[in-house]
N, C-alpha and C. Protein backbone atom coordinates (compact mmCIF):
# COMPACT_ATOMS: atom_id res chain seq x y z
N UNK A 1 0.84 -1.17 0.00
CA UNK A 1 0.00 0.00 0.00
C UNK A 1 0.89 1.25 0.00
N UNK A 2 0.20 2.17 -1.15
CA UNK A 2 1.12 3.16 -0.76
C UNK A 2 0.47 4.39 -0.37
N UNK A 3 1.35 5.18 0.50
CA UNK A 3 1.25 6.62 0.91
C UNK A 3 0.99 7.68 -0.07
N UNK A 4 -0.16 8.25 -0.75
CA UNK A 4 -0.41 9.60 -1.39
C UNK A 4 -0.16 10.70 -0.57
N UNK A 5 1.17 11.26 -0.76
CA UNK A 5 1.57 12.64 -0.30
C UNK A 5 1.07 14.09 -0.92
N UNK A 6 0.69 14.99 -0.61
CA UNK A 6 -0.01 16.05 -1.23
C UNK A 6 1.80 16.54 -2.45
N UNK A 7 2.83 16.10 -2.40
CA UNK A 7 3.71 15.86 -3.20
C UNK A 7 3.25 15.15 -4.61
N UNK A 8 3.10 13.92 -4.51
CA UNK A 8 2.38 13.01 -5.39
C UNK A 8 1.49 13.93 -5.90
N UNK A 9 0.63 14.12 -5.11
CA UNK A 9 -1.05 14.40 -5.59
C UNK A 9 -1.38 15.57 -6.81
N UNK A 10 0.12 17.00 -5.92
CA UNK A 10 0.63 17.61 -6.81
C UNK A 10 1.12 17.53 -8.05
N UNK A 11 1.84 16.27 -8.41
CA UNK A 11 2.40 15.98 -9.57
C UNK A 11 4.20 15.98 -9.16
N UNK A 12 4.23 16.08 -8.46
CA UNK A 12 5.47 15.53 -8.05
C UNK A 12 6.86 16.51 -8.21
N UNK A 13 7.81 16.38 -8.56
CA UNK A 13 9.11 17.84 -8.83
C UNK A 13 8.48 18.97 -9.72
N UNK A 14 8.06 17.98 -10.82
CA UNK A 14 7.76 19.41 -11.97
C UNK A 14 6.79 20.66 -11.51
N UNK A 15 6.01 19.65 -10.45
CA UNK A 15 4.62 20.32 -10.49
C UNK A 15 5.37 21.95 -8.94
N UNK A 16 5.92 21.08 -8.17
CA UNK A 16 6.80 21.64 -6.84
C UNK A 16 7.63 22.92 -7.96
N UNK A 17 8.65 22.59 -9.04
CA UNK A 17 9.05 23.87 -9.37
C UNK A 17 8.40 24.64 -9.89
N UNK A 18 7.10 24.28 -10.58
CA UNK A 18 6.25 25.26 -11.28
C UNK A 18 5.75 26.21 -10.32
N UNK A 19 5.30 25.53 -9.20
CA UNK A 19 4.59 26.74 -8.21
C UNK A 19 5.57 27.69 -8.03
N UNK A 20 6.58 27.12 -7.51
CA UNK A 20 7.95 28.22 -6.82
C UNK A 20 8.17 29.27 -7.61
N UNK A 21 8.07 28.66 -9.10
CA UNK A 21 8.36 29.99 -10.12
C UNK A 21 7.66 30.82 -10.60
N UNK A 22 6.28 30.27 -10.38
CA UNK A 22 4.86 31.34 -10.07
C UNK A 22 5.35 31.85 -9.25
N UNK A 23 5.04 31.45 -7.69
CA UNK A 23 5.55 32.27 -6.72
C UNK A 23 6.22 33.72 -6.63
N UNK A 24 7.44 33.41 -7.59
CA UNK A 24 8.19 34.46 -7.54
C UNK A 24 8.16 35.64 -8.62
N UNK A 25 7.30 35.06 -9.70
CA UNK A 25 7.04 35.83 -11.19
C UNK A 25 6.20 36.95 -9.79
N UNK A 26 4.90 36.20 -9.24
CA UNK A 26 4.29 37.27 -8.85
C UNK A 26 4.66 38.19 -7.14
N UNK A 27 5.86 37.77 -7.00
CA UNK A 27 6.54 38.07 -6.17
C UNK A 27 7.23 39.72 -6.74
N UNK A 28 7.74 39.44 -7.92
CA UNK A 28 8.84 39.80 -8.72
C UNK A 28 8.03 40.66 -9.34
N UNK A 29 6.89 40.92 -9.52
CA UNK A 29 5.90 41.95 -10.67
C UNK A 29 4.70 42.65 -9.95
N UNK A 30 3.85 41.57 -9.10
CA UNK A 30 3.13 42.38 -8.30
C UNK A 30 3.44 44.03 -7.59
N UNK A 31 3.01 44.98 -7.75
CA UNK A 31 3.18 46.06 -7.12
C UNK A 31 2.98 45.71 -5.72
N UNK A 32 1.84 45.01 -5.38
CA UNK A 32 1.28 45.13 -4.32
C UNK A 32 2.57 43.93 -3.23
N UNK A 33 3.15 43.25 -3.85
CA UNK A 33 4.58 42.75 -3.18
C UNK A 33 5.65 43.32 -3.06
N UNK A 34 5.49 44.50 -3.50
CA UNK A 34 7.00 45.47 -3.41
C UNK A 34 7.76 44.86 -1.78
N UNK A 35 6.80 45.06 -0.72
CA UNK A 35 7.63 45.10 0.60
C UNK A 35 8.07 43.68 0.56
N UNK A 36 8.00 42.67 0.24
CA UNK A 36 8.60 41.08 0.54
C UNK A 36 9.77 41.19 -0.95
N UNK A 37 9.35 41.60 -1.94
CA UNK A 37 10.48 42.00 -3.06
C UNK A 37 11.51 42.45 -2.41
N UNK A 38 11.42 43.45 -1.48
CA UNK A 38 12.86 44.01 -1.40
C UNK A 38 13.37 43.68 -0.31
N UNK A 39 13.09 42.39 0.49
CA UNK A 39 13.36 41.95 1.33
C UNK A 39 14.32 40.61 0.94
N UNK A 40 14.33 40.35 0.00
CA UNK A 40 15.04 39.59 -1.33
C UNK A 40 16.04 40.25 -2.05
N UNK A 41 17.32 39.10 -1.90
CA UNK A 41 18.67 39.37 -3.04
C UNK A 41 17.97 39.88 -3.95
N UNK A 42 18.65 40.64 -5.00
CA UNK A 42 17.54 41.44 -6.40
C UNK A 42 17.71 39.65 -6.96
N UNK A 43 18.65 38.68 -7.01
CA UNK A 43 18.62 37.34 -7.85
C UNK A 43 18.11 36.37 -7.08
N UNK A 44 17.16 35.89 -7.30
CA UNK A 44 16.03 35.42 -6.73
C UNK A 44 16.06 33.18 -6.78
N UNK A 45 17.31 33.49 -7.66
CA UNK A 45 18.07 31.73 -7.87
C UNK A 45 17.96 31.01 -6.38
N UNK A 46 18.84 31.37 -5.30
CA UNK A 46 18.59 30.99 -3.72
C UNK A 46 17.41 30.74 -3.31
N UNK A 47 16.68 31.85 -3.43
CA UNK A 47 15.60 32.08 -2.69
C UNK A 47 14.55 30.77 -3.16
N UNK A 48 15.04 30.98 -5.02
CA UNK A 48 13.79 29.82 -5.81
C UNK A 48 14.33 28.21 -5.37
N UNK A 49 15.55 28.20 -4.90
CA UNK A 49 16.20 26.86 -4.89
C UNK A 49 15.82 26.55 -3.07
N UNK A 50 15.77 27.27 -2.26
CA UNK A 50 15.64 27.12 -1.16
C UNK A 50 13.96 26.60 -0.85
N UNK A 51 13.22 27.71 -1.41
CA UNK A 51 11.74 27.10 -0.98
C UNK A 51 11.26 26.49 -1.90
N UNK A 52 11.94 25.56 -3.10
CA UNK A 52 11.42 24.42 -3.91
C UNK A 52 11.84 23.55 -2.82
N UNK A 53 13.46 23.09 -2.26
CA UNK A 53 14.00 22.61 -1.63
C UNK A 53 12.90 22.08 -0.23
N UNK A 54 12.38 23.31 0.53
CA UNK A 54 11.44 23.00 2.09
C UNK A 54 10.25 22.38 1.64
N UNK A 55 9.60 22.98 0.18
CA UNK A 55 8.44 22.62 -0.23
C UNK A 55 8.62 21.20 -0.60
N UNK A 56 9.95 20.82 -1.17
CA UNK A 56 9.42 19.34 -1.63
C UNK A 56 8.95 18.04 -0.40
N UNK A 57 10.41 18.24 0.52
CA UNK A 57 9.88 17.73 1.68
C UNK A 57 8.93 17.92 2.63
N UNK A 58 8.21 19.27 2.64
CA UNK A 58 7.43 19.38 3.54
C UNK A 58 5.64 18.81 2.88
N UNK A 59 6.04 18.89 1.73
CA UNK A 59 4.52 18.39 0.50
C UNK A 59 4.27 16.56 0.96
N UNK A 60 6.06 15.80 1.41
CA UNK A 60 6.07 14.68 1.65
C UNK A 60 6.77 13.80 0.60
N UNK A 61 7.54 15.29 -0.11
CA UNK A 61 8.49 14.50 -1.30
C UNK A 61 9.68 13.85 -0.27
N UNK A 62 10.61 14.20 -1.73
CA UNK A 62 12.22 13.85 -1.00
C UNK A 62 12.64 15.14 0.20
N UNK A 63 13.63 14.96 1.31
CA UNK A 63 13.94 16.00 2.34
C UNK A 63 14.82 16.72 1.27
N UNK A 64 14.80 17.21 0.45
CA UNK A 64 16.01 18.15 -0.09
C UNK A 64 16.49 19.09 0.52
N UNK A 65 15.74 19.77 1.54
CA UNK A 65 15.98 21.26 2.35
C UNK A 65 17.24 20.51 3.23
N UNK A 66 16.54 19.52 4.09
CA UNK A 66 17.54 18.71 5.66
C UNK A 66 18.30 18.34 4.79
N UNK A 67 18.62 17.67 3.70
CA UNK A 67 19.82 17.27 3.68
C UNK A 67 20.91 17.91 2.98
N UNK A 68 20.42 19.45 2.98
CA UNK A 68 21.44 20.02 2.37
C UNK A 68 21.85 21.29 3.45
N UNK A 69 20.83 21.21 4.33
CA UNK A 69 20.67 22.93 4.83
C UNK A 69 20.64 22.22 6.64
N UNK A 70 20.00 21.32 6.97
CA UNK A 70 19.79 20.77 8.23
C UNK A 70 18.42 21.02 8.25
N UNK A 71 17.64 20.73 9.95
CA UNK A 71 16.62 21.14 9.89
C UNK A 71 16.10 22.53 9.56
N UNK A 72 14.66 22.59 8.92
CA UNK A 72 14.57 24.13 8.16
C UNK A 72 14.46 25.12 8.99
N UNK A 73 14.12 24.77 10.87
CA UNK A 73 13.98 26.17 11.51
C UNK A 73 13.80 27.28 11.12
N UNK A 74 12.32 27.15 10.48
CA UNK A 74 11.77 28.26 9.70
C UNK A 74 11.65 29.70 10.26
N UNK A 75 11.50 30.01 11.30
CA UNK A 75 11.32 31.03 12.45
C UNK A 75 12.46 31.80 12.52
N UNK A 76 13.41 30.88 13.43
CA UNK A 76 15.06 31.07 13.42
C UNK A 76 15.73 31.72 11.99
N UNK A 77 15.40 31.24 11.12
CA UNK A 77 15.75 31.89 9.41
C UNK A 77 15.63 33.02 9.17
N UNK A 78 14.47 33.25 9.67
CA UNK A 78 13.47 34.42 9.20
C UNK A 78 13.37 35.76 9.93
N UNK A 79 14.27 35.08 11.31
CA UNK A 79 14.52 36.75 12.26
C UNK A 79 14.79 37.82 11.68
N UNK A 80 16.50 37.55 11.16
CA UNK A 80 17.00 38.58 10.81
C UNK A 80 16.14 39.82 9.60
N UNK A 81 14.59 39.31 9.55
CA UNK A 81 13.92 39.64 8.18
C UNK A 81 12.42 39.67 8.81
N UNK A 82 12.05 41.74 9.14
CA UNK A 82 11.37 42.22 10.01
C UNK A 82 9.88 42.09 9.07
N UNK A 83 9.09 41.13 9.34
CA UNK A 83 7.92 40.34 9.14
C UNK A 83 6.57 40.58 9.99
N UNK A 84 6.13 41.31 9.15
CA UNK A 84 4.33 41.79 10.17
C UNK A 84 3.69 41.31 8.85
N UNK A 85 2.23 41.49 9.82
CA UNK A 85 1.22 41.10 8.86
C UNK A 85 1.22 41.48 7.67
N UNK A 86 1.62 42.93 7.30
CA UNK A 86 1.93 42.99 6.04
C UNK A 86 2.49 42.18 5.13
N UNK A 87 3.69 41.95 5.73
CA UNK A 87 4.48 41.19 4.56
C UNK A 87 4.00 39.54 4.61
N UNK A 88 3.06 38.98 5.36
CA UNK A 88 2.81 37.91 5.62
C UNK A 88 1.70 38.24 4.38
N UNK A 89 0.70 39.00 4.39
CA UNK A 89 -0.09 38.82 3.04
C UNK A 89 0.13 39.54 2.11
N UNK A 90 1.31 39.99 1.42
CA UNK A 90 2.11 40.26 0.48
C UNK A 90 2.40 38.60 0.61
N UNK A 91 3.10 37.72 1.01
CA UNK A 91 4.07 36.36 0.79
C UNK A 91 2.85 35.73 0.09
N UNK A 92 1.36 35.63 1.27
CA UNK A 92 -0.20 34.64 0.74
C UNK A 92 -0.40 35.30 -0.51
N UNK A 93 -0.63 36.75 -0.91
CA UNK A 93 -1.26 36.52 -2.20
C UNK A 93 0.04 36.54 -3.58
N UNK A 94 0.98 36.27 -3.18
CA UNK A 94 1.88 35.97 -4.16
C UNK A 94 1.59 34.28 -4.33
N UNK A 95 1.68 33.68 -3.23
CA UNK A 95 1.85 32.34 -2.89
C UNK A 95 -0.12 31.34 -3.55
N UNK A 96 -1.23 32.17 -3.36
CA UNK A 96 -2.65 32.01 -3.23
C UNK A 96 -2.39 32.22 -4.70
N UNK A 97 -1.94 33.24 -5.45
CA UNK A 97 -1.83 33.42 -6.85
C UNK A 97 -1.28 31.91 -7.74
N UNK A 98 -0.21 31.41 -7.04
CA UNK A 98 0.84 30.56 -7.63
C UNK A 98 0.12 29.49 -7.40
N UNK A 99 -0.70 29.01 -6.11
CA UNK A 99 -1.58 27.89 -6.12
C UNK A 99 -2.85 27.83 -6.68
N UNK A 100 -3.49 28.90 -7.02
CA UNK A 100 -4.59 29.36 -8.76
C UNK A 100 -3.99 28.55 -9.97
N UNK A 101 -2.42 28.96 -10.06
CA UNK A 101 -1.72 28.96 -11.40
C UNK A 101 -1.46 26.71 -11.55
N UNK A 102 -1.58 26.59 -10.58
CA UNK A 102 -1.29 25.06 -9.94
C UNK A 102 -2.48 23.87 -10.30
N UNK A 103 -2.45 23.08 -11.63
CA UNK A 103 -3.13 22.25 -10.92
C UNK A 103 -3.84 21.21 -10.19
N UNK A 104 -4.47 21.00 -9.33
CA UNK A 104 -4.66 20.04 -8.23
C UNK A 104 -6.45 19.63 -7.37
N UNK A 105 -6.43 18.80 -7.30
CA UNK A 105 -7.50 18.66 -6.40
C UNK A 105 -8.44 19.58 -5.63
N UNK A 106 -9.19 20.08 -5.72
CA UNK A 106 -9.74 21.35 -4.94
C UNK A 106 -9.65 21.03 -3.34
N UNK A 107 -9.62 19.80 -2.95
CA UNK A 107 -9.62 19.88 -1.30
C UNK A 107 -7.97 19.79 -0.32
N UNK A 108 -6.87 19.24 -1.84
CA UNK A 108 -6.17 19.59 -1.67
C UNK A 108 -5.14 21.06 -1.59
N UNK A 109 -5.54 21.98 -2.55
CA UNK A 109 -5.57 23.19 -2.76
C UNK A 109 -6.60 23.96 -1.50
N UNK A 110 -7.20 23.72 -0.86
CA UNK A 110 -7.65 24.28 0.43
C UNK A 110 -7.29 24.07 1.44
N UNK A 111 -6.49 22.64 1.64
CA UNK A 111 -5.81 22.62 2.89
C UNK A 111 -4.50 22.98 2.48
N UNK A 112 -3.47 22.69 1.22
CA UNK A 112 -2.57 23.72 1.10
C UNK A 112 -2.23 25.22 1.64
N UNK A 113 -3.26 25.65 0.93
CA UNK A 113 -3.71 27.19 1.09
C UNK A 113 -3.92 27.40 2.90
N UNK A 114 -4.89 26.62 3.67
CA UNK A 114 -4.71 27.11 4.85
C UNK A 114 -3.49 26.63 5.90
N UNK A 115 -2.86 25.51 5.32
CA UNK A 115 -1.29 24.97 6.13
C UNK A 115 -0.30 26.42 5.92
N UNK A 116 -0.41 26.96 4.72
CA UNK A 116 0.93 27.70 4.64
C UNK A 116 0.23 29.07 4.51
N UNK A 117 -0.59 29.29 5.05
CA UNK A 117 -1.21 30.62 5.78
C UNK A 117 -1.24 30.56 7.38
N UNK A 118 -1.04 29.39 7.64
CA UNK A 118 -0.63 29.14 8.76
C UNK A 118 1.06 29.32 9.10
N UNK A 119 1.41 28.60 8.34
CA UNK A 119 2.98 28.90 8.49
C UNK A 119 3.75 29.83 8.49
N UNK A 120 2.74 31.16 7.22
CA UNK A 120 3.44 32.23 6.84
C UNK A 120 2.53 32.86 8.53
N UNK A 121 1.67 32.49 9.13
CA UNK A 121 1.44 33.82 10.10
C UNK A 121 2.57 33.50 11.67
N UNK A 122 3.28 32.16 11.37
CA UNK A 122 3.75 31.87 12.20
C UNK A 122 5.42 33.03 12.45
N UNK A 123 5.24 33.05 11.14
CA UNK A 123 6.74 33.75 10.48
C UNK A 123 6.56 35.64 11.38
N UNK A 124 5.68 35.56 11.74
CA UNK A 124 5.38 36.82 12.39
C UNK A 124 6.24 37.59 13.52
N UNK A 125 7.17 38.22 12.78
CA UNK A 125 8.04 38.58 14.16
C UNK A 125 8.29 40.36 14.60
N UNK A 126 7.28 40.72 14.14
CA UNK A 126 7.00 42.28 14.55
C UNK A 126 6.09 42.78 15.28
């Protein structure tokens, strides 16, 4: 028997880099993301390689993040990088955009959407 990971369900790597690079198109163009834009190297390669990297394992792919980076101590990462609600929904509707652009299961795409609206409000350090 096997385990369906919302990885799988997604479509697996291709489907994991496609979002990331949504992600960042509307990261990267949105006006309304300016404040999380410039909170970002202007080259955005790291940034795209890092959260394909947390996303694959955390979806229930391969660990790519741990075994290159250790555990992701997402919080700890994210200090040095002054995070209020603002920039938490600047990150969701870049991120809510990229999972539109995605596609998948509708009940999977709703608990997506509320896990990492969860995660991003966790990121809250202002």
């Amino acid at each position: 028997m096997t385990t369906r990971t919302p990885y799988g369900a997604m479509g697996g790597e291709q489907a994991i880099l496609n979002l990331v690079d949504r992600f960042y198109y509307y990261m990267d163009t949105l006006p309304e993301a300016a404040g999380i834009r410039g909170i970002h190297q202007a080259d955005l390669s790291s940034a795209k390689d890092k959260l394909f990297k947390f996303l694959s394992g955390w979806l229930g792919g391969p660990n790519l993040f741990i075994e290159e980076f250790g555990h992701p101590m997402l919080r700890a990462r994210h200090l040095p990088f002054a995070i209020g609600e603002s920039e938490r929904d600047q990150w969701m509707l870049c991120m809510n955009k990229a999972i539109a652009d995605t596609p998948m299961d509708a009940q999977l795409e709703t608990n997506l959407r509320n896990a990492l609206q969860q995660l991003a409000t966790h990121m809250i350090n202002q």
